[in-house]
N, C-alpha and C. Protein backbone atom coordinates (compact mmCIF):
# COMPACT_ATOMS: atom_id res chain seq x y z
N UNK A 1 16.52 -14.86 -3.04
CA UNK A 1 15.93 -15.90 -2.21
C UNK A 1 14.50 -15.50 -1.89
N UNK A 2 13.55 -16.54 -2.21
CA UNK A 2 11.78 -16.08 -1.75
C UNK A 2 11.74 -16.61 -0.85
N UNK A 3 10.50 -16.40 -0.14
CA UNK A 3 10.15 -16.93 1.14
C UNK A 3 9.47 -18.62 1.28
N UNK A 4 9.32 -19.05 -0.59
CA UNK A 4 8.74 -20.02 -0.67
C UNK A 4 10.14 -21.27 -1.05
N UNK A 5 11.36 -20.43 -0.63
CA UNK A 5 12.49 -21.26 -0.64
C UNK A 5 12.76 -22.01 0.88
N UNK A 6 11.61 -21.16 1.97
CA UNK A 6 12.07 -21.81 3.33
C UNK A 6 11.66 -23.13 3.01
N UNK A 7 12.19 -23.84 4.59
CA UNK A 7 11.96 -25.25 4.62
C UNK A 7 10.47 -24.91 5.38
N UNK A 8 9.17 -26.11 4.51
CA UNK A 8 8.61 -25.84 5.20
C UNK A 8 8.22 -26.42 6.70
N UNK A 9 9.24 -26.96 7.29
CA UNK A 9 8.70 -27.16 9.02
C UNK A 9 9.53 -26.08 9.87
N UNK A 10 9.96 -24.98 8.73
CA UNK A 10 10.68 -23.88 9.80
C UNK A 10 9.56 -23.31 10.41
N UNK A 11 8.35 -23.33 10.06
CA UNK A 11 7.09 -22.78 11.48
C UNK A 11 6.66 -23.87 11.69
N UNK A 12 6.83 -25.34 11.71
CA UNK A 12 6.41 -26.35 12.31
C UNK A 12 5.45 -26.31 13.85
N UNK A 13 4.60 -26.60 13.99
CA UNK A 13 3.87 -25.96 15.12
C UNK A 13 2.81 -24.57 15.42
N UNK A 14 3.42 -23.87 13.87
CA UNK A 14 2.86 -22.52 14.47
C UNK A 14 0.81 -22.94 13.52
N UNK A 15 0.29 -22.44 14.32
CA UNK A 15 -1.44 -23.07 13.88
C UNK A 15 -1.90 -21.99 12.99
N UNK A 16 -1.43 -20.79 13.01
CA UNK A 16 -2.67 -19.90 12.49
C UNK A 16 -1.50 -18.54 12.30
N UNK A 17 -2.56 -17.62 11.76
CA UNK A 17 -2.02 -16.23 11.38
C UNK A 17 -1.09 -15.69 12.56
N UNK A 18 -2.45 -16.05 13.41
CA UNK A 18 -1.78 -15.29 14.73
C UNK A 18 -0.62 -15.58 15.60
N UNK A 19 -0.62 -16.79 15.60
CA UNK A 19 0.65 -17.04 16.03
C UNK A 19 2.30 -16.78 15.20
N UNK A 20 1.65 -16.11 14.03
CA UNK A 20 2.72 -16.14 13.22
C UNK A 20 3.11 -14.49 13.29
N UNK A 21 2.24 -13.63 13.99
CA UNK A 21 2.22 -12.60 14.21
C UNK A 21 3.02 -12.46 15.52
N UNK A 22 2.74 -13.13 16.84
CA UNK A 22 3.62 -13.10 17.51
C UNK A 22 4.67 -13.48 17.49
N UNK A 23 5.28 -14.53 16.99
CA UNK A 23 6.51 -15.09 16.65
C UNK A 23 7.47 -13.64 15.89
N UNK A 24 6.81 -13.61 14.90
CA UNK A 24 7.78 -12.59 13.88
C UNK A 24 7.63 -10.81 14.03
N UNK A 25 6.70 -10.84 14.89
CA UNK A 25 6.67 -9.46 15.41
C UNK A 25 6.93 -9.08 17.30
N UNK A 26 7.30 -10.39 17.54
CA UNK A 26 7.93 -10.23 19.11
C UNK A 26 6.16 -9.73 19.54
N UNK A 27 5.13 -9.93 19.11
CA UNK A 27 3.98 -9.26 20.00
C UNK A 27 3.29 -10.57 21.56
N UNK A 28 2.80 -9.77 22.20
CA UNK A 28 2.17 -10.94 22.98
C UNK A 28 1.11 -10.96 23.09
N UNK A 29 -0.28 -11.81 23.44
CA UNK A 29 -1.49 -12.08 23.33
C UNK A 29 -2.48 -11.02 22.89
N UNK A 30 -2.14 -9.99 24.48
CA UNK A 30 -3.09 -9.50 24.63
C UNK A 30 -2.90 -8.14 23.29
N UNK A 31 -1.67 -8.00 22.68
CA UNK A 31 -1.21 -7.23 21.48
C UNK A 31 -1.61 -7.88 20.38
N UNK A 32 -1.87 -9.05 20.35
CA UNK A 32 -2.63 -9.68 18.50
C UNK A 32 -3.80 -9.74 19.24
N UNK A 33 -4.80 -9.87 20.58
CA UNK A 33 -5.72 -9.42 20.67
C UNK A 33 -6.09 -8.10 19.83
N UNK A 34 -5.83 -7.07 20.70
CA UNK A 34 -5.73 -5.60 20.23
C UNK A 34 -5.92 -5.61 18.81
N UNK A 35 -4.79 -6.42 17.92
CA UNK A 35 -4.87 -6.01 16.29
C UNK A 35 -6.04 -6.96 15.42
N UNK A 36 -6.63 -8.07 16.71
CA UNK A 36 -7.67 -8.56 15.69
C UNK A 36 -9.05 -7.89 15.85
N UNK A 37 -9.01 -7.39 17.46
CA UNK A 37 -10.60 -6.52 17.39
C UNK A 37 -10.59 -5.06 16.59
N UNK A 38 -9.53 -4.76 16.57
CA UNK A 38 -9.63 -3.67 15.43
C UNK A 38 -9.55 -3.72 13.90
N UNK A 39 -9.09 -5.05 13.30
CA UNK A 39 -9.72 -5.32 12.46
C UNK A 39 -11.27 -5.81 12.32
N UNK A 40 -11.89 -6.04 13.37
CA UNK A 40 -13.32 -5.99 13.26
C UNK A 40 -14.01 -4.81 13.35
N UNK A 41 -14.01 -3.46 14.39
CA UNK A 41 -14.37 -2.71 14.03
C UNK A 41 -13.65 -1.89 13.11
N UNK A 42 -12.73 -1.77 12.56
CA UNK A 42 -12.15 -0.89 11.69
C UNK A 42 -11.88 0.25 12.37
N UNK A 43 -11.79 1.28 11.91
CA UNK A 43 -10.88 2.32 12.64
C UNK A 43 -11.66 2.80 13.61
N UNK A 44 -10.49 3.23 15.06
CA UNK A 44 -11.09 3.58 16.39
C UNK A 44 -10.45 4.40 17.02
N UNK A 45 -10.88 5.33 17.69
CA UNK A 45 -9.79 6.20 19.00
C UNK A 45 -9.89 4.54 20.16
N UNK A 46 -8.95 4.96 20.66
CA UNK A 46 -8.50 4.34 21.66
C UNK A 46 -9.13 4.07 22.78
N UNK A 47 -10.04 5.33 23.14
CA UNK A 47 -10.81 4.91 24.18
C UNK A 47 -12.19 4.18 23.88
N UNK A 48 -12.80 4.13 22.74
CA UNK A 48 -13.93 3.27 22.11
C UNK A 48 -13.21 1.60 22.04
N UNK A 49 -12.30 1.69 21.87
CA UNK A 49 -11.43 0.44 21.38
C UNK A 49 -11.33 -0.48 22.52
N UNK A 50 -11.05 0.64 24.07
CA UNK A 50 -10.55 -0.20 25.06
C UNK A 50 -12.17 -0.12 25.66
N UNK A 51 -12.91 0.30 25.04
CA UNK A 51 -14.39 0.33 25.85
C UNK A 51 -15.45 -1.46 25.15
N UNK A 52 -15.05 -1.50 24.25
CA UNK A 52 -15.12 -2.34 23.43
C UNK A 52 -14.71 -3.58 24.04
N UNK A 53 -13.34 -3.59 23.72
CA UNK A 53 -12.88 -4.81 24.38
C UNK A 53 -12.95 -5.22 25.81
N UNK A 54 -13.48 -4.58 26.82
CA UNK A 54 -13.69 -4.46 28.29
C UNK A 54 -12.23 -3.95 28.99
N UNK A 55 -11.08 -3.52 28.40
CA UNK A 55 -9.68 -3.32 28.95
C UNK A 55 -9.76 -1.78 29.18
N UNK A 56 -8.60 -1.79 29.68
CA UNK A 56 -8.23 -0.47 30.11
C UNK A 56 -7.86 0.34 28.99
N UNK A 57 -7.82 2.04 28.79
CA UNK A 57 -7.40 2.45 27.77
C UNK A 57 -6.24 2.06 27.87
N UNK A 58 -5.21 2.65 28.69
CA UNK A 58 -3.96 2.86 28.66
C UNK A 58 -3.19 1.60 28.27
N UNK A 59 -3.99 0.61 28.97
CA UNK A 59 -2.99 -0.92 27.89
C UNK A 59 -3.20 -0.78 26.52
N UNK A 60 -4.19 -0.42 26.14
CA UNK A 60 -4.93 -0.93 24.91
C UNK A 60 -3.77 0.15 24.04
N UNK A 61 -3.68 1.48 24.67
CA UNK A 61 -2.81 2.41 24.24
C UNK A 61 -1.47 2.02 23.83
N UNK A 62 -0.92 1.38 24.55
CA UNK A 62 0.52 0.90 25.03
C UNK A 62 0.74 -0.47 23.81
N UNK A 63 -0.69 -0.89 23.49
CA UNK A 63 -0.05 -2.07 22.48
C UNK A 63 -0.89 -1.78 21.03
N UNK A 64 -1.27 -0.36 20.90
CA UNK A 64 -1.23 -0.19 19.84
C UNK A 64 -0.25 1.06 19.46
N UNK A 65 0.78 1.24 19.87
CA UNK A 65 1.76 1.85 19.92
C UNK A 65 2.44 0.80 19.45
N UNK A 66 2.83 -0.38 19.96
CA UNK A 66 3.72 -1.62 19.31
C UNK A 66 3.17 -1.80 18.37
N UNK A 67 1.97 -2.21 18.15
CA UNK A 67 1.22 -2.13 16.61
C UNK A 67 1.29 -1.61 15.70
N UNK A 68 1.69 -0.28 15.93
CA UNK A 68 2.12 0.66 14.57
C UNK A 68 3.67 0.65 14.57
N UNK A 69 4.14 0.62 15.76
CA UNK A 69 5.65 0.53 15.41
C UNK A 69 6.47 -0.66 14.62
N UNK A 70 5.24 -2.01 14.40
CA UNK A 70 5.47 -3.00 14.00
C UNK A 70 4.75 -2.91 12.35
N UNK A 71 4.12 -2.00 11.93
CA UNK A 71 3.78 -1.52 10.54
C UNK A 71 2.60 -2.22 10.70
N UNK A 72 1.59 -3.05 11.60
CA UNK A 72 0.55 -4.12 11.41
C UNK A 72 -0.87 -3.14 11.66
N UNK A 73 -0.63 -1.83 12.06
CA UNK A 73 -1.68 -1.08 12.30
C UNK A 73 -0.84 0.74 11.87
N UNK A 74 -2.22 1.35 11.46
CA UNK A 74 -1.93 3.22 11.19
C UNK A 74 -2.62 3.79 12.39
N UNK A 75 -1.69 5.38 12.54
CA UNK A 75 -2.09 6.18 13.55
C UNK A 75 -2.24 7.34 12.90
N UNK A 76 -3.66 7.66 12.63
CA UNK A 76 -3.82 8.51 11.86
C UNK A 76 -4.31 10.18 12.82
N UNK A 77 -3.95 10.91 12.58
CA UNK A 77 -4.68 12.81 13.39
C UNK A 77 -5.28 13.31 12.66
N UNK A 78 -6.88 13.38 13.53
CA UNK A 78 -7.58 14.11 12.97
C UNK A 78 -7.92 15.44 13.79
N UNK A 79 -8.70 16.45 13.38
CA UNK A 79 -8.69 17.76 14.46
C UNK A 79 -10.35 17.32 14.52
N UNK A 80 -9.82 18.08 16.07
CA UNK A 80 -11.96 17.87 16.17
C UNK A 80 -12.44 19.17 15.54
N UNK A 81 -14.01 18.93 15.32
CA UNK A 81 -14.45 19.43 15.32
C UNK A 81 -15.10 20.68 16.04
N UNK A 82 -14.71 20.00 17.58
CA UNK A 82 -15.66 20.75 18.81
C UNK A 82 -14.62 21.26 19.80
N UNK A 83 -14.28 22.72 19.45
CA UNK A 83 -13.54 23.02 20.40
C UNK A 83 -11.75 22.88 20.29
N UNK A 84 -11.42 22.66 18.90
CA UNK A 84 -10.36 22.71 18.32
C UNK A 84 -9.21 21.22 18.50
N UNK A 85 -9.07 21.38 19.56
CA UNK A 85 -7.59 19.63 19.50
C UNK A 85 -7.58 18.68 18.05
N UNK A 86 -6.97 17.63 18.87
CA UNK A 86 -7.16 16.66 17.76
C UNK A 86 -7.11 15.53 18.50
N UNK A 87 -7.35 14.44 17.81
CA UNK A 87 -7.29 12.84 18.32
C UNK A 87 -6.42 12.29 17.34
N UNK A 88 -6.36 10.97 17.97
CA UNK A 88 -5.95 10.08 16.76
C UNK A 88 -6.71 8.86 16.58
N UNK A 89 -6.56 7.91 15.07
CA UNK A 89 -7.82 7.11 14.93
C UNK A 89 -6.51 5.90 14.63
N UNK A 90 -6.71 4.81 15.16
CA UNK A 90 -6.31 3.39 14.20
C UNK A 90 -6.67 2.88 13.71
N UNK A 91 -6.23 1.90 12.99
CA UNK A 91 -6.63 1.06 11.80
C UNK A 91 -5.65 -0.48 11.52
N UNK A 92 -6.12 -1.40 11.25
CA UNK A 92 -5.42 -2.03 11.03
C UNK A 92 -4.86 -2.33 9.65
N UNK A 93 -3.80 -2.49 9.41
CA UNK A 93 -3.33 -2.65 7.90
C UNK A 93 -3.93 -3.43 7.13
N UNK A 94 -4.14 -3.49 5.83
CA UNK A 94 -4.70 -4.73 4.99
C UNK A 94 -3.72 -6.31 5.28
N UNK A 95 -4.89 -7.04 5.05
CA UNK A 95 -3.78 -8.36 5.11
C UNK A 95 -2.68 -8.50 4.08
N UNK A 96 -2.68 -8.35 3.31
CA UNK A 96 -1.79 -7.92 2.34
C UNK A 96 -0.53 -7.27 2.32
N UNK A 97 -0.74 -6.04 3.63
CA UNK A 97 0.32 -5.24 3.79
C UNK A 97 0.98 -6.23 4.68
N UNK A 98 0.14 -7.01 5.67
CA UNK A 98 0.76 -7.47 6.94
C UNK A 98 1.66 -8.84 7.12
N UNK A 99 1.05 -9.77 5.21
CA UNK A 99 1.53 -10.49 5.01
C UNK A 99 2.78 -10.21 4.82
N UNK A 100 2.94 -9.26 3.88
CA UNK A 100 4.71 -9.09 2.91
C UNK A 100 5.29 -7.91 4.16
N UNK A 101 5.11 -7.28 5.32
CA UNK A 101 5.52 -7.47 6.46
C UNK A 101 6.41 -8.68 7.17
N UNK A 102 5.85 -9.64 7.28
CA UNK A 102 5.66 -10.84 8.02
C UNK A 102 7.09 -11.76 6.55
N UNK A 103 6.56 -11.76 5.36
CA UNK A 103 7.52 -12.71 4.12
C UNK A 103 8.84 -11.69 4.83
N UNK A 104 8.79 -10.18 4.90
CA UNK A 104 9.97 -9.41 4.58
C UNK A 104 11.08 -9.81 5.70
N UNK A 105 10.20 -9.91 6.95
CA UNK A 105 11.13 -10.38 8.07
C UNK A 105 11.52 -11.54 7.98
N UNK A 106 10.78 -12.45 7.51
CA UNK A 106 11.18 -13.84 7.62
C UNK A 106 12.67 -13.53 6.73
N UNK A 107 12.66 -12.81 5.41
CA UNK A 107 13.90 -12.87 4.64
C UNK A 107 14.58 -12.37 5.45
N UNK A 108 14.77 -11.31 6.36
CA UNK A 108 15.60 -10.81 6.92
C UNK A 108 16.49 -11.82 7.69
N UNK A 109 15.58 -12.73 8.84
CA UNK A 109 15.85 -13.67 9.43
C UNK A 109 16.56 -14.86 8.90
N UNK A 110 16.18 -14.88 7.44
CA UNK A 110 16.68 -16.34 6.80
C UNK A 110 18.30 -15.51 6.30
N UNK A 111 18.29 -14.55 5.95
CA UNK A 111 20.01 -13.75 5.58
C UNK A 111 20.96 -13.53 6.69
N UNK A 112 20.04 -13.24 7.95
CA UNK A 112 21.00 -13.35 8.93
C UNK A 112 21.72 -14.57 8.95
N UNK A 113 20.57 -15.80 9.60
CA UNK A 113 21.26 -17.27 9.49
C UNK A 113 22.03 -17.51 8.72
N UNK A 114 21.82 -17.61 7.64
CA UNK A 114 22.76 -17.70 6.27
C UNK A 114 24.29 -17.12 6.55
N UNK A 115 24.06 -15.77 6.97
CA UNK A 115 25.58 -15.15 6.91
C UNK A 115 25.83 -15.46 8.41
N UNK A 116 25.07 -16.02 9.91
CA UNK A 116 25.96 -16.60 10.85
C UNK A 116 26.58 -17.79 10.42
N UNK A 117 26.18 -18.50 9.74
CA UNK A 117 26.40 -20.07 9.34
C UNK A 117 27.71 -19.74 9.15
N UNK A 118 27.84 -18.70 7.79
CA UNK A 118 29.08 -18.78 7.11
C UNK A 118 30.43 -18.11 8.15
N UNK A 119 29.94 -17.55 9.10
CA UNK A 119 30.98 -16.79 9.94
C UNK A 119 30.90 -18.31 10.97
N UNK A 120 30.24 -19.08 11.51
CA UNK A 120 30.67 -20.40 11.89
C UNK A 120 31.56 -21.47 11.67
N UNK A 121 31.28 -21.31 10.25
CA UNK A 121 32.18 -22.39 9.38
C UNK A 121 33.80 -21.60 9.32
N UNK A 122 33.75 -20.41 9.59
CA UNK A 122 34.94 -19.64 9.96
C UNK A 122 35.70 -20.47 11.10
N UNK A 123 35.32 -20.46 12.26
CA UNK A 123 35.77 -20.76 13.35
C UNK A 123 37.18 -21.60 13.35
């Protein structure tokens, strides 16, 4: 089954990328915020990111943590230079990756339905 087998008014309503990002990745605003300004600057520590966007680090922290846990952004470690530690840098995934992300769940979602239907028709 492809994804170009859905019906298409099963996103009926939805306008744009982004909303298709929250829908299928459970994210909320200010989290597809987060993943579209970092696709503008491209990769960032966290505190440039939340300096950037005028927010706090620690939110900005907190929803790019959902961001990578959702595969739509990388958390990459680097060591400093100055004084030994390390940081970490994000990035947002290619659209590409984020699309067949986004097709993969939808299949997931369309096999579930499929196999509740058939445990319905059980009843």
């Amino acid at each position: 089954m492809t994804s170009s087998s859905l019906s298409p008014n099963m996103f009926k309503g939805m306008k744009n990328y982004q909303e298709l990002l929250l829908c299928v990745f459970s994210l909320n605003d200010f989290e597809v915020e987060v993943y579209l300004a970092l696709t503008k600057v491209g990769e960032s520590r966290v505190d440039k990111l939340a300096d950037q966007m005028n927010r706090e680090r620690t939110a900005v922290y907190r929803a790019l943590q959902k961001l990578v846990s959702c595969g739509v952004c990388y958390k990459t470690t680097k060591t400093s230079k100055h004084g030994g530690g390390y940081f970490h840098l994000y990035s947002a995934a290619p659209l590409n990756v984020v699309k067949k992300k986004i097709e993969d769940r939808i299949e997931e979602w369309y096999s579930s339905m499929k196999e509740s239907l058939k445990k319905f028709d059980e009843r």
